[in-house]
N, C-alpha and C. Protein backbone atom coordinates (compact mmCIF):
# COMPACT_ATOMS: atom_id res chain seq x y z
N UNK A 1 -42.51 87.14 123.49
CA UNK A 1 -43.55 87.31 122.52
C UNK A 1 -44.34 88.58 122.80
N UNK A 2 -45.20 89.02 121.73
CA UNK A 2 -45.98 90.18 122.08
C UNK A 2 -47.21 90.59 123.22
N UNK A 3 -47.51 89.01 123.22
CA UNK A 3 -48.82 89.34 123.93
C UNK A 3 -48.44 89.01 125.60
N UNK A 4 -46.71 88.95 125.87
CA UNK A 4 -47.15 89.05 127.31
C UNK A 4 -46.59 90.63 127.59
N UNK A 5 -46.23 91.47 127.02
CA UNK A 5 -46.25 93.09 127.14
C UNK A 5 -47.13 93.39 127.65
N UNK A 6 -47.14 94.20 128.81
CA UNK A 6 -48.20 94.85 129.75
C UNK A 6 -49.04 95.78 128.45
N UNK A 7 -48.32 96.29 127.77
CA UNK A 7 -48.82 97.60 127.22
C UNK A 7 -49.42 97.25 125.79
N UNK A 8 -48.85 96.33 125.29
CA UNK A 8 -49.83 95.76 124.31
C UNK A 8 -51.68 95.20 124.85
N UNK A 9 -51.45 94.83 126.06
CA UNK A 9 -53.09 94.70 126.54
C UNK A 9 -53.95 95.85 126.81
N UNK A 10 -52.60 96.66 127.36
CA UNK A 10 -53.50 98.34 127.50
C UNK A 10 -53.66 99.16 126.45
N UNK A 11 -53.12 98.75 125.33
CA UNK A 11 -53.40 99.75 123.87
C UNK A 11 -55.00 98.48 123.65
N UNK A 12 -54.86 97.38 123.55
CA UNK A 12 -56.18 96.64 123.19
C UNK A 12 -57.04 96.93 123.98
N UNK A 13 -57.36 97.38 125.48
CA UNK A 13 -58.11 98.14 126.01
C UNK A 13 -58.61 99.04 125.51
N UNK A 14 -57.88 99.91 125.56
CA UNK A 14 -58.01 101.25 124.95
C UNK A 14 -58.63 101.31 124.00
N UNK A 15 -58.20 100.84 123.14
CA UNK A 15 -58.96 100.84 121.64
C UNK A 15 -60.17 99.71 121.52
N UNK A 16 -61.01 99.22 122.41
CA UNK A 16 -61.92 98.55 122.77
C UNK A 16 -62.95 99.05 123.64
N UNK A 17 -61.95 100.05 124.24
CA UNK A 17 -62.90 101.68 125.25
C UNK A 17 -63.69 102.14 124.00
N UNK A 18 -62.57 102.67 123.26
CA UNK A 18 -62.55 103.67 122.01
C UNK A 18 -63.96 102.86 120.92
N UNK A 19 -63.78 101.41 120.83
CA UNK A 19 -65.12 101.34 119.85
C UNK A 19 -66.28 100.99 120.58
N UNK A 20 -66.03 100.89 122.00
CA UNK A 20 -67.58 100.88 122.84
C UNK A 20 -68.25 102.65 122.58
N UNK A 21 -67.41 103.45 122.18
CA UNK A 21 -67.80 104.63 122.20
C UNK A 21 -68.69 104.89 120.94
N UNK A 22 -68.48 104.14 119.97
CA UNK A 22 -68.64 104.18 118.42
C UNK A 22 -70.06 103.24 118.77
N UNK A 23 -69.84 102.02 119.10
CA UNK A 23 -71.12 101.10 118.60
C UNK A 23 -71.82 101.12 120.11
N UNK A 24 -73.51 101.11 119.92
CA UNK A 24 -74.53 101.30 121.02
C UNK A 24 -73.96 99.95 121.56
N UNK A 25 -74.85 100.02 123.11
CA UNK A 25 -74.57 99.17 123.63
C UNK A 25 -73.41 99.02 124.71
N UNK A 26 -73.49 97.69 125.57
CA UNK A 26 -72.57 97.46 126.46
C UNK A 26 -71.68 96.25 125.76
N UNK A 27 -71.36 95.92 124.68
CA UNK A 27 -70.54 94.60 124.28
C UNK A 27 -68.97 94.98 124.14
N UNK A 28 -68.51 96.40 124.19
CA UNK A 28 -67.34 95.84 123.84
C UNK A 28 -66.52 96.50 125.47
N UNK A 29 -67.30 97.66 126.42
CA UNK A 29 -66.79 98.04 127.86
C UNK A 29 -66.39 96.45 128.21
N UNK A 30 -66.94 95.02 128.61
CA UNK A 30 -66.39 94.19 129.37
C UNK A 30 -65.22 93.70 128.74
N UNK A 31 -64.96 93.97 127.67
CA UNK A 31 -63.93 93.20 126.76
C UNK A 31 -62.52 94.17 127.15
N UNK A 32 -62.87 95.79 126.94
CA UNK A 32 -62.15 96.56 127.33
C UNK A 32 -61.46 96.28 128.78
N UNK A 33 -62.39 96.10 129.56
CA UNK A 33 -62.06 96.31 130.89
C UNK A 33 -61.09 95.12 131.43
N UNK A 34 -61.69 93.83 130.78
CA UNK A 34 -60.80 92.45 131.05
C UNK A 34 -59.44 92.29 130.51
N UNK A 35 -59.03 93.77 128.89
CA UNK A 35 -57.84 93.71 128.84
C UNK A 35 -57.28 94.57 129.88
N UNK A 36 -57.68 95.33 130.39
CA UNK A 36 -56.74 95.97 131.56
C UNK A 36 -56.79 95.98 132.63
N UNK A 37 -57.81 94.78 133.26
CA UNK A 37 -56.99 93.59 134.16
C UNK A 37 -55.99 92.82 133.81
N UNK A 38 -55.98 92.11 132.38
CA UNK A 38 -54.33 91.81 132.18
C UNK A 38 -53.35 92.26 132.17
N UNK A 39 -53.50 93.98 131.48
CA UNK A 39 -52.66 94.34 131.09
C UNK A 39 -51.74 94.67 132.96
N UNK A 40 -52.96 94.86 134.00
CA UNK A 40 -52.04 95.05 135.48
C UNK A 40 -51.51 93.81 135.54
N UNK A 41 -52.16 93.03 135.41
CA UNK A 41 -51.37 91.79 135.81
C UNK A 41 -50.35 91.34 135.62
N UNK A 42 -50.18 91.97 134.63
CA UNK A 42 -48.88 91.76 133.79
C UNK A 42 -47.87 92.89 133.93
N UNK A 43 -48.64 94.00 134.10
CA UNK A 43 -47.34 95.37 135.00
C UNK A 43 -46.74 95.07 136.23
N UNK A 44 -47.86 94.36 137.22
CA UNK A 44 -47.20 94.39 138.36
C UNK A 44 -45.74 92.39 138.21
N UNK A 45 -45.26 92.91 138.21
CA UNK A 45 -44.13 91.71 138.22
C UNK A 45 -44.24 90.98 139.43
N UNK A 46 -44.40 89.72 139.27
CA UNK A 46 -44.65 88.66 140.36
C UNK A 46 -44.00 87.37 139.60
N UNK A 47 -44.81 86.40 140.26
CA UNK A 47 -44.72 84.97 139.71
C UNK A 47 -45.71 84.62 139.92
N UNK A 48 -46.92 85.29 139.74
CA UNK A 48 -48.49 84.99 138.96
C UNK A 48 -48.49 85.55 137.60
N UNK A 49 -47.99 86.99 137.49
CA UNK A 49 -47.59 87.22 136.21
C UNK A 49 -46.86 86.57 135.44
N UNK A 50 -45.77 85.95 135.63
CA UNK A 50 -44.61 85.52 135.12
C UNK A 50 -45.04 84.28 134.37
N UNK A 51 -45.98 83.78 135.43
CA UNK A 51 -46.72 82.05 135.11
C UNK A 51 -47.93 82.34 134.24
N UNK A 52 -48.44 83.47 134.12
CA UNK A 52 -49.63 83.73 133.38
C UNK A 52 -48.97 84.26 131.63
N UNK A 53 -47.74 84.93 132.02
CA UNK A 53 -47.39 85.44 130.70
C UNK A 53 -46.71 84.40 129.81
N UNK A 54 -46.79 82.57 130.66
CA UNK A 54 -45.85 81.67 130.01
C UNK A 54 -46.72 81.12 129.10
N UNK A 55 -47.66 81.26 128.59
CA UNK A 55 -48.43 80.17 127.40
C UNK A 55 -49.68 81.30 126.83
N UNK A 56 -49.28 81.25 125.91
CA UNK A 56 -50.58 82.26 125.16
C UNK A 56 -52.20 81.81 125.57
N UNK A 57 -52.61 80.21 125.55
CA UNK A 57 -53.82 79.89 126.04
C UNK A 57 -54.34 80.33 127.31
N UNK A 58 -53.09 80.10 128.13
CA UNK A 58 -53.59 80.59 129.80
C UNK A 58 -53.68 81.88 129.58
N UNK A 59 -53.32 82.91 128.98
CA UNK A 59 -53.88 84.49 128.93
C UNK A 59 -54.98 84.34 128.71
N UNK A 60 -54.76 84.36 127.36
CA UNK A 60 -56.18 84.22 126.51
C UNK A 60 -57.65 84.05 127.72
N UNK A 61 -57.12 82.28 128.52
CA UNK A 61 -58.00 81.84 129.83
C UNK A 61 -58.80 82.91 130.32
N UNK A 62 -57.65 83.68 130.69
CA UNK A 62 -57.59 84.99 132.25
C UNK A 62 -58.22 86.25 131.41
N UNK A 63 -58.38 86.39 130.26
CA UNK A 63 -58.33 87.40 129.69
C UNK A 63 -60.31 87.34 129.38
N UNK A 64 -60.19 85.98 129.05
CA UNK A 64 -62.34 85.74 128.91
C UNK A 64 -62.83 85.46 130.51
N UNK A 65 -62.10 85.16 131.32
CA UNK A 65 -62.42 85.01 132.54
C UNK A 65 -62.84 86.29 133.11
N UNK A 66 -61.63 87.44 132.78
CA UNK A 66 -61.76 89.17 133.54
C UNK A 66 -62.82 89.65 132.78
N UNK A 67 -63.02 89.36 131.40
CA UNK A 67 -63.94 90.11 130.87
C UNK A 67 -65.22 89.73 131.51
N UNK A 68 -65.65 88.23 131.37
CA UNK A 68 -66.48 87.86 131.66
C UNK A 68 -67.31 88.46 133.22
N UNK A 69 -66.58 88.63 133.99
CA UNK A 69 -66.77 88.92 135.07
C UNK A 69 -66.49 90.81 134.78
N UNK A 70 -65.85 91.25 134.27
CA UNK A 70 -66.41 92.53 134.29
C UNK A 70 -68.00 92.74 133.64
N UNK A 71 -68.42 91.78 132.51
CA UNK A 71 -69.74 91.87 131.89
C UNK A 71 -70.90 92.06 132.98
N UNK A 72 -70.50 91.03 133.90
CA UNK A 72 -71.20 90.37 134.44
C UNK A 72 -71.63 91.69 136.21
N UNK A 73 -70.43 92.08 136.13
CA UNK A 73 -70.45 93.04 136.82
C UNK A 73 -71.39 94.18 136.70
N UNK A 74 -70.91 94.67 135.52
CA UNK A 74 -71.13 96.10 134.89
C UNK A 74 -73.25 95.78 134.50
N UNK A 75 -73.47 94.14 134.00
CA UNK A 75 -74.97 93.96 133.85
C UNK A 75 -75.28 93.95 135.41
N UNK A 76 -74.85 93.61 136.44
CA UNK A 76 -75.35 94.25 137.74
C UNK A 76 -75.72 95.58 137.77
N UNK A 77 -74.75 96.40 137.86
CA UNK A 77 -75.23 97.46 137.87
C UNK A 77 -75.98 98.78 137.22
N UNK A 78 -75.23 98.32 136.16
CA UNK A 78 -76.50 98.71 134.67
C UNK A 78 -77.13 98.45 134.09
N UNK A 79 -77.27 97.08 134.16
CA UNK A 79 -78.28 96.20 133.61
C UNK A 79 -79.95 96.83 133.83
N UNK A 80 -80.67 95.77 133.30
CA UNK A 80 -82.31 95.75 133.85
C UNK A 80 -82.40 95.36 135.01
N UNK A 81 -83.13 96.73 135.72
CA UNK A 81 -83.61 96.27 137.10
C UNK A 81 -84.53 95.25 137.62
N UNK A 82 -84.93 95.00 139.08
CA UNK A 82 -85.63 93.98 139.28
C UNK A 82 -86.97 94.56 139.06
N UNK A 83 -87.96 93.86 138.97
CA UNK A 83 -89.37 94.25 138.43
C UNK A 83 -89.54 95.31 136.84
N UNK A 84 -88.27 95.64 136.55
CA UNK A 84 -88.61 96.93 135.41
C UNK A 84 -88.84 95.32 134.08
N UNK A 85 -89.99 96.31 133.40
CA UNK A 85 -90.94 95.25 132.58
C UNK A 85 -90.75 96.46 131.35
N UNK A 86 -90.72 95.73 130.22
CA UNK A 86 -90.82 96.36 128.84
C UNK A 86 -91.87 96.73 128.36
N UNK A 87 -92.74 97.81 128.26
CA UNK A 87 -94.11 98.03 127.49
C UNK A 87 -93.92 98.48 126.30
N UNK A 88 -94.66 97.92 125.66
CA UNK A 88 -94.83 97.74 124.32
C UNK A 88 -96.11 98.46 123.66
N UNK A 89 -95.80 99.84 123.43
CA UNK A 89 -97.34 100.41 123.10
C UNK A 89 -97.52 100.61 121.58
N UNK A 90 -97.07 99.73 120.97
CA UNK A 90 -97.38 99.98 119.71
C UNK A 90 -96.56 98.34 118.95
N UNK A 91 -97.59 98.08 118.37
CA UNK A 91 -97.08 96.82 117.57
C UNK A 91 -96.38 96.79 116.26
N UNK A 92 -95.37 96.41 116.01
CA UNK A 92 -94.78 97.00 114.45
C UNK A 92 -95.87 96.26 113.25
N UNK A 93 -96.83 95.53 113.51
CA UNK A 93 -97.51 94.70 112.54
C UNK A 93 -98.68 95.26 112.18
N UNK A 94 -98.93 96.65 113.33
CA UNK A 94 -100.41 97.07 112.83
C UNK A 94 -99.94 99.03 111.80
N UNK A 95 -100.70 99.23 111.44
CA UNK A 95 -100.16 100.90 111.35
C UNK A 95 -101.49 101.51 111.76
């Protein structure tokens, strides 16, 4: 099937790089990044790959799992720091 192709996860990367570039924000880098942890996972030939590429759900699994944890990563380090506080010097309700 298509979706256990190494290179079909790395073109969905890619082009998930490509619209984090387009829309503000950090929402679509972890999505990017978790397809190309699959997409290695799936280059390097084993029998973790082999067992991961056997059922579309268990990708899918591994695939919100890597992202998730790249999100989660990437809000470590780029995220809001500790103590940094939002000031608000102007209220949108007054003019």
């Amino acid at each position: 099937m298509i979706w256990q192709a190494w290179w079909v996860w790395a073109v969905a990367g890619a082009v998930l790089a490509i619209v984090e570039v387009v829309v503000p924000g950090f929402y679509f880098l972890g999505f990017a990044a978790g397809a190309a942890a699959i997409a290695l996972l799936l280059l390097v030939d084993g029998p973790f790959a082999l067992w991961l590429s056997g059922s579309l759900p268990l990708l899918l699994f591994a695939f919100a799992v890597a992202s998730a944890l790249a999100w989660a990563g990437m809000r470590r380090i780029a995220g809001v720091r500790r103590g940094q506080v939002k000031l608000w010097d102007r209220d949108i309700n007054e003019d």
